[in-house]
Protein backbone atom coordinates (compact mmCIF):
# COMPACT_ATOMS: atom_id res chain seq x y z
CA UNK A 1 -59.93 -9.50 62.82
CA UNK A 2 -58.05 -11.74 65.11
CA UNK A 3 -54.02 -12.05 65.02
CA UNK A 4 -54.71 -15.27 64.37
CA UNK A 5 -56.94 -15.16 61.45
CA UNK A 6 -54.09 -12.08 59.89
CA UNK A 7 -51.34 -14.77 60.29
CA UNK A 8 -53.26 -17.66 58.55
CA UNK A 9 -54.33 -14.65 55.63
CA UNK A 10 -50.24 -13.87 55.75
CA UNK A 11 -49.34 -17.83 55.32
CA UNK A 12 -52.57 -18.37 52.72
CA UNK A 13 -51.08 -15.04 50.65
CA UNK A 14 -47.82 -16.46 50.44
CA UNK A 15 -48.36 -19.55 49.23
CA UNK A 16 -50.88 -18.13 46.49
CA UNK A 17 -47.57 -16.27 45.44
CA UNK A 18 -44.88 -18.47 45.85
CA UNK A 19 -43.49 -20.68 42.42
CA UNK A 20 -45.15 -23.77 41.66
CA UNK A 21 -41.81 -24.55 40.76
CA UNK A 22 -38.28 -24.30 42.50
CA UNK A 23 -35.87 -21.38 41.87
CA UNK A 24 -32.82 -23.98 41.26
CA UNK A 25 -35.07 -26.29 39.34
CA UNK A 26 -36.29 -23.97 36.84
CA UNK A 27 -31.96 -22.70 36.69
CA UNK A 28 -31.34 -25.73 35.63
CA UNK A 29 -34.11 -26.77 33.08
CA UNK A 30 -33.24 -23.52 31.53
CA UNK A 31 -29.60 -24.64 31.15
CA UNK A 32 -31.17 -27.83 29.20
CA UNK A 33 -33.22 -25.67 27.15
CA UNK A 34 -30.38 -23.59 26.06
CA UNK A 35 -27.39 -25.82 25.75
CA UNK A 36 -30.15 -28.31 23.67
CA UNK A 37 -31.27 -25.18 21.24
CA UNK A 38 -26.93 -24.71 21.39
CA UNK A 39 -26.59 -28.04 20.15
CA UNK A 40 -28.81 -28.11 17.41
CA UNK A 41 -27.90 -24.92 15.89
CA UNK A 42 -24.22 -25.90 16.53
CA UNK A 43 -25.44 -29.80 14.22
CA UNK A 44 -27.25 -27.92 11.74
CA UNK A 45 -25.10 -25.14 11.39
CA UNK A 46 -22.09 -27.68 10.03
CA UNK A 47 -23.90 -29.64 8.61
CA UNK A 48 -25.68 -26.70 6.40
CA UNK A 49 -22.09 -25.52 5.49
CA UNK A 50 -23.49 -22.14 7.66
CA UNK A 51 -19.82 -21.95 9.34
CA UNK A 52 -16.24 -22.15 8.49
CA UNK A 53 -15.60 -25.06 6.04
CA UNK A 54 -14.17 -28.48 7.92
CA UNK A 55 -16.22 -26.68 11.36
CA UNK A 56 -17.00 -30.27 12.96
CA UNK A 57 -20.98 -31.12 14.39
CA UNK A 58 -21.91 -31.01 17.75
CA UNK A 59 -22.54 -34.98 17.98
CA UNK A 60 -18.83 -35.26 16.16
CA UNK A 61 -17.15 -33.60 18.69
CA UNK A 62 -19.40 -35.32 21.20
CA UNK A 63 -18.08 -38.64 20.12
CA UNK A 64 -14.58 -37.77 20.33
CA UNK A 65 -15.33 -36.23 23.83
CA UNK A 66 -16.64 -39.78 24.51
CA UNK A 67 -13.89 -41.46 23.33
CA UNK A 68 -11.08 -39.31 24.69
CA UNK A 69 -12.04 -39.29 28.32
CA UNK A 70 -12.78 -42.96 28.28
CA UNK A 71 -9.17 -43.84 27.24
CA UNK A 72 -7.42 -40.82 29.04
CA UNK A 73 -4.03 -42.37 29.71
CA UNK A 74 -2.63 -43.70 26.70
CA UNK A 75 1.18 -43.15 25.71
CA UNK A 76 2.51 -43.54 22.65
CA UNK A 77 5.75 -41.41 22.93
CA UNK A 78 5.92 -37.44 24.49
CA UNK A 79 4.14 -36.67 21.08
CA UNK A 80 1.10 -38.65 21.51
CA UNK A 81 0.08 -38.68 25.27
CA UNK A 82 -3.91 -38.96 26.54
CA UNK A 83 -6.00 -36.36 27.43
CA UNK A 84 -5.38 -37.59 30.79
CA UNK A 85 -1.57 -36.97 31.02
CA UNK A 86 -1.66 -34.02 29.44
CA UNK A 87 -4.33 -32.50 32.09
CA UNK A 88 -1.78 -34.03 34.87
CA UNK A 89 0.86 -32.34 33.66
CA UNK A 90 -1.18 -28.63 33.28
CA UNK A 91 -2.13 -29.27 36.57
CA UNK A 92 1.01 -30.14 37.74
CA UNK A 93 2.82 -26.41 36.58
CA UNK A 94 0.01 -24.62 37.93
CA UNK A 95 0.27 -26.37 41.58
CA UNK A 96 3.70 -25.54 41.90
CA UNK A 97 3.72 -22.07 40.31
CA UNK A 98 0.35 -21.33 41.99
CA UNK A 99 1.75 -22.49 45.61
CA UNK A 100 4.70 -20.35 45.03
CA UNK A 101 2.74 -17.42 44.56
CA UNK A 102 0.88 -17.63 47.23
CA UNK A 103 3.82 -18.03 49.33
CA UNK A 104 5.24 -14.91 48.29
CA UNK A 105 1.93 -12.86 47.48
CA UNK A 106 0.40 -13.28 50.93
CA UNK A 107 3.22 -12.93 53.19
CA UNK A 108 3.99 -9.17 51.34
CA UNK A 109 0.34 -8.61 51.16
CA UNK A 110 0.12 -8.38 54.80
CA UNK A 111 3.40 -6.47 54.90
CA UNK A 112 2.18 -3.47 52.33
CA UNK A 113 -1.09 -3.91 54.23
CA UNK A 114 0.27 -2.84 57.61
CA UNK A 115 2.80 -1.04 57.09
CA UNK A 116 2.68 2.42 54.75
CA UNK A 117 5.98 2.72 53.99
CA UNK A 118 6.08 -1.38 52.96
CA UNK A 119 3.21 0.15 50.72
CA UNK A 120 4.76 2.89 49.44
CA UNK A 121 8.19 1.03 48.53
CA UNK A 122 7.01 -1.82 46.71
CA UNK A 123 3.62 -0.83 45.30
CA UNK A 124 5.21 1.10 42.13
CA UNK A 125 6.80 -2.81 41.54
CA UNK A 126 3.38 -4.30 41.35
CA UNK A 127 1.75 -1.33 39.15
CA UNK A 128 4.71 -1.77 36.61
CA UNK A 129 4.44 -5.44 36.13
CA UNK A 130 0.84 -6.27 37.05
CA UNK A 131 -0.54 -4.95 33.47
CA UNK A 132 2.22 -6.88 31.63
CA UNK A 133 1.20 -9.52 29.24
CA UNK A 134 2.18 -13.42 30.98
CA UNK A 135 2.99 -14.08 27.48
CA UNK A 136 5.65 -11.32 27.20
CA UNK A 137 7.36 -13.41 29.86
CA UNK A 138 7.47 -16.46 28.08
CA UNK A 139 10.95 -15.75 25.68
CA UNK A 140 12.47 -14.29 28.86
CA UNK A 141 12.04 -17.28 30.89
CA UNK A 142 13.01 -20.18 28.34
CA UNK A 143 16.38 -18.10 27.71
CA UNK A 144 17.05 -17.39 31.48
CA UNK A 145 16.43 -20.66 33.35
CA UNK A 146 16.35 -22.84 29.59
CA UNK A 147 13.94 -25.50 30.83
CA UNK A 148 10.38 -25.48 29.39
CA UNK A 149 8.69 -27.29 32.60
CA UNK A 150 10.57 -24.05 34.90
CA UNK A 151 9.55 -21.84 32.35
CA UNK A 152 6.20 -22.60 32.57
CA UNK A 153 6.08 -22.89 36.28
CA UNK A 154 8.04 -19.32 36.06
CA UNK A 155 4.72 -17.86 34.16
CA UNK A 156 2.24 -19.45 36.08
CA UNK A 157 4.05 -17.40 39.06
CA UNK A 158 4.54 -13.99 37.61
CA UNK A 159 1.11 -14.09 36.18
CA UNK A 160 -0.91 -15.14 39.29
CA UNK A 161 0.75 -13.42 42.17
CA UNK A 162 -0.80 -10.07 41.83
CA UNK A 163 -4.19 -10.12 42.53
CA UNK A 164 -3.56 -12.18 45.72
CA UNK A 165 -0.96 -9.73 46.53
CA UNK A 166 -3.14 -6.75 46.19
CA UNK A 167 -6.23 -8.32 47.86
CA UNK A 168 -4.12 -9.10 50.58
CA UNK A 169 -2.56 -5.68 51.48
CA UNK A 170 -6.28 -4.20 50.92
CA UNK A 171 -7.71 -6.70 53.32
CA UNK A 172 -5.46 -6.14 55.61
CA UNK A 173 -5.22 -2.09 55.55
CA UNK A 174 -8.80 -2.43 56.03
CA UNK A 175 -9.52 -4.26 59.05
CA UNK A 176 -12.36 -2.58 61.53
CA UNK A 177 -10.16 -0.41 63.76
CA UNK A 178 -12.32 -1.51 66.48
CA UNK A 179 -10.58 -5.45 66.36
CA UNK A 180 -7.37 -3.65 66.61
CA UNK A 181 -8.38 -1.26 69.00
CA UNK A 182 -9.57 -4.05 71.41
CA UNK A 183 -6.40 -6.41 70.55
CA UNK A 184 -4.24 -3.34 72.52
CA UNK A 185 -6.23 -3.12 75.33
CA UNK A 186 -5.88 -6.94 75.88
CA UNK A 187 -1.93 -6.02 75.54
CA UNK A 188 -1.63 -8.30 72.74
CA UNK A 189 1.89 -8.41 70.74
CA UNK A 190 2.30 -7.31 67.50
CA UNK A 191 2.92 -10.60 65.79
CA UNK A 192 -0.09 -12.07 68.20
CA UNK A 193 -2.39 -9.61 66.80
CA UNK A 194 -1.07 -10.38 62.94
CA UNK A 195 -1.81 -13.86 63.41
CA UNK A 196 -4.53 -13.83 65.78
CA UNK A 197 -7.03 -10.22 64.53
CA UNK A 198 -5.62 -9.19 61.13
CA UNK A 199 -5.41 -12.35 58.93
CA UNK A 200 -8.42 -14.15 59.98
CA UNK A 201 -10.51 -10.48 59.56
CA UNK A 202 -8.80 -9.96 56.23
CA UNK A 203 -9.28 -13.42 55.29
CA UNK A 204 -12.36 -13.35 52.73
CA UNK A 205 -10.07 -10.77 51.46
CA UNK A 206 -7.15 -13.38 51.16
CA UNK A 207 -9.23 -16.06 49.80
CA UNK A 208 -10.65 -13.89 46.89
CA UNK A 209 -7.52 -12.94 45.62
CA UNK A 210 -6.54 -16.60 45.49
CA UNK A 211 -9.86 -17.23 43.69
CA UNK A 212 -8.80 -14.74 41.05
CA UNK A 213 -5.42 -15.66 41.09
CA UNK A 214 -6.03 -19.49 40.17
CA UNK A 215 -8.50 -18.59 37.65
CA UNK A 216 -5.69 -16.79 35.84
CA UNK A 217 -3.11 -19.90 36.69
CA UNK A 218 -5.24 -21.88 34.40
CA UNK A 219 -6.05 -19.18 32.03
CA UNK A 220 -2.12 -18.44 31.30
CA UNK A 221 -0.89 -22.32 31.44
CA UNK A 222 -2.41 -23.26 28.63
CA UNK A 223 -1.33 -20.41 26.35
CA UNK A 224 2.11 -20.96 27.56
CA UNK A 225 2.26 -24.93 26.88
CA UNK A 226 1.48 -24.18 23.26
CA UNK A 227 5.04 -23.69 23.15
CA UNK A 228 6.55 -25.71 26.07
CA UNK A 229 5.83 -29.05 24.24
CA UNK A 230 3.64 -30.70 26.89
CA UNK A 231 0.55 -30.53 28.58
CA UNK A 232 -2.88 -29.33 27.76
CA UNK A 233 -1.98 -26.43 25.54
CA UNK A 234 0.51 -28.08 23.14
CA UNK A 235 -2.90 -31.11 22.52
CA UNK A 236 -4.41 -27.92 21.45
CA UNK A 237 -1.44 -26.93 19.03
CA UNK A 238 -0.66 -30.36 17.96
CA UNK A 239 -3.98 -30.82 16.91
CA UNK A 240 -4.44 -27.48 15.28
CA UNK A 241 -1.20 -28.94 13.21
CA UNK A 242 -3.03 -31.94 12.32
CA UNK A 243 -5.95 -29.97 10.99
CA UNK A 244 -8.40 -31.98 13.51
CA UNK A 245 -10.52 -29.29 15.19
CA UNK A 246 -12.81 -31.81 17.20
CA UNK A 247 -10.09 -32.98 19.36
CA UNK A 248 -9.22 -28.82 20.21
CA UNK A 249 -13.13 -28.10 20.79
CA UNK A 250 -12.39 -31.40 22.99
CA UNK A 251 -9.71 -29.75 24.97
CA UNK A 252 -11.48 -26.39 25.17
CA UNK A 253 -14.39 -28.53 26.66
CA UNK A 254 -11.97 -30.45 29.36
CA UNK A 255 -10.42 -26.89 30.18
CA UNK A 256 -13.65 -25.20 30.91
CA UNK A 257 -14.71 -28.24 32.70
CA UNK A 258 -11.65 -27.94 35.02
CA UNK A 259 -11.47 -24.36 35.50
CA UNK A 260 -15.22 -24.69 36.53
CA UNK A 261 -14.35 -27.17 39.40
CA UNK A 262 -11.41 -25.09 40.54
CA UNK A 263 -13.74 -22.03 40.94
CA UNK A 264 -15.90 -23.67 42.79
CA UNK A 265 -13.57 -25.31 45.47
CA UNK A 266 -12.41 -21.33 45.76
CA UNK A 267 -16.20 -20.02 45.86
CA UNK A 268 -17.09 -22.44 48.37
CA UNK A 269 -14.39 -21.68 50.66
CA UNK A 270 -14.83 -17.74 50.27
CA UNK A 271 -18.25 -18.53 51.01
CA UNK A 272 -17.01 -20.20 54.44
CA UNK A 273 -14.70 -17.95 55.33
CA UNK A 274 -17.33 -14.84 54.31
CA UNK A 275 -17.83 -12.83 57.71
CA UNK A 276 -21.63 -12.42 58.22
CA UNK A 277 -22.51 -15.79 56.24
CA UNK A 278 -25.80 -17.41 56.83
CA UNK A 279 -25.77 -20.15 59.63
């Protein structure tokens, strides 16, 4: 047999095997499938009485999805804001509490990572505090600064600066010995070699910490707005006063909605920053 005739075998074999139908294509006819079957056991299921008494249907909640995100910026008073306001101002607290994170969790991230006795000193600080509850911070910050929109800023901060900080200093106590190796020969100085062989090598590193980090921004706001009287999180408890549990499924719809476009911004740039990353 020719090499010829074994590659046009190879090419005939493979396309015998391969899927009539595309990987991502069948992903997402799948999704369909499921969320439909979710649906209708969701409409049935309240309708049937099968859940919790008052438990809205799926195409009631639908309907006030509909009409909430088609008229997201009415105000009628701090008390009665749209959906759209109230998703301004979550977004708002976790920017600056996020950003201010950041700016502290890096910079000391590369510190602990470069230095063992940086390490040493302040890593019994982050293994106190890292496994406390953001919650447990909440009374402590509305009687110390006594402002609800620092307070919540305040949470989003303590709550999200660890796991940047501790990707960081692993990222960066972890960079190939080799980069550093050759960043001496060249005579480089030690602030040229932070900036110039350690960050960008630790950076995937960097990045997934702040993935993690604003997942948990977003996870924590809205827990903490329940009592901070705006925002996404006090909707959720003004509703559940009101008794109306479409509008809350509502909000826990627009929540997961956001969070999921937040992760992805932070998965595609971890994938771009990924060393090794397919061209």
């Amino acid at each position: 047999m020719t090499l010829s005739n074994t590659a046009t075998g190879a090419i005939a074999k493979s396309k015998r095997n391969a899927p009539l139908i595309n990987e991502n294509v069948q992903a997402v006819g799948l999704f369909l499938i499921s969320l439909i079957v979710f649906l209708l056991f969701w409409e049935i299921g309240a309708r049937f009485g099968l859940f919790s008494q008052g438990m809205p249907t799926a195409s009631k909640t639908l309907q006030e999805f509909c009409w909430w995100t088609t008229h997201p910026f009415f105000n009628n008073g701090p008390n009665d804001l749209g959906i759209g306001w109230n998703l301004l101002i979550s977004l708002r607290r976790v920017a600056i509490g996020y950003i201010l994170a950041s700016l502290i969790a890096v910079p000391l991230g590369v510190l602990m990572g470069i230095s063992p006795v940086a390490y040493k000193a302040f890593n019994p600080y982050v293994q106190l505090l890292k496994p406390v509850s953001p919650l447990a911070w909440l009374p402590l910050g509305l009687y110390v600064l006594r402002d609800s929109e620092q307070t919540g800023i305040f949470i989003i901060l303590i709550s999200s600066i660890w796991p940047t900080l501790i990707n960081t200093a692993f990222g960066v106590a972890n960079v190939d010995k080799d980069y550093l190796d050759v960043a001496n020969v060249l005579g480089a100085s030690r602030w040229r070699t932070i900036f110039k062989v350690i960050i960008p090598a630790a950076l995937p590193n960097i990045v997934s910490g702040l993935r993690i980090s604003m997942g948990i921004s977003w996870l924590v706001i809205v827990a903490a707005e329940m009592l901070l009287g705006t925002g996404l999180g006090y909707f959720i408890w003004n509703e559940w006063n009101n008794l109306y549990i479409p509008n809350i499924l509502v909000a826990i719809f627009i929540i997961g909605l956001v969070g999921l476009l937040l992760d992805s911004v932070f998965a595609a740039l971890e994938k771009f920053v990924a060393f090794g990353r397919n061209s």
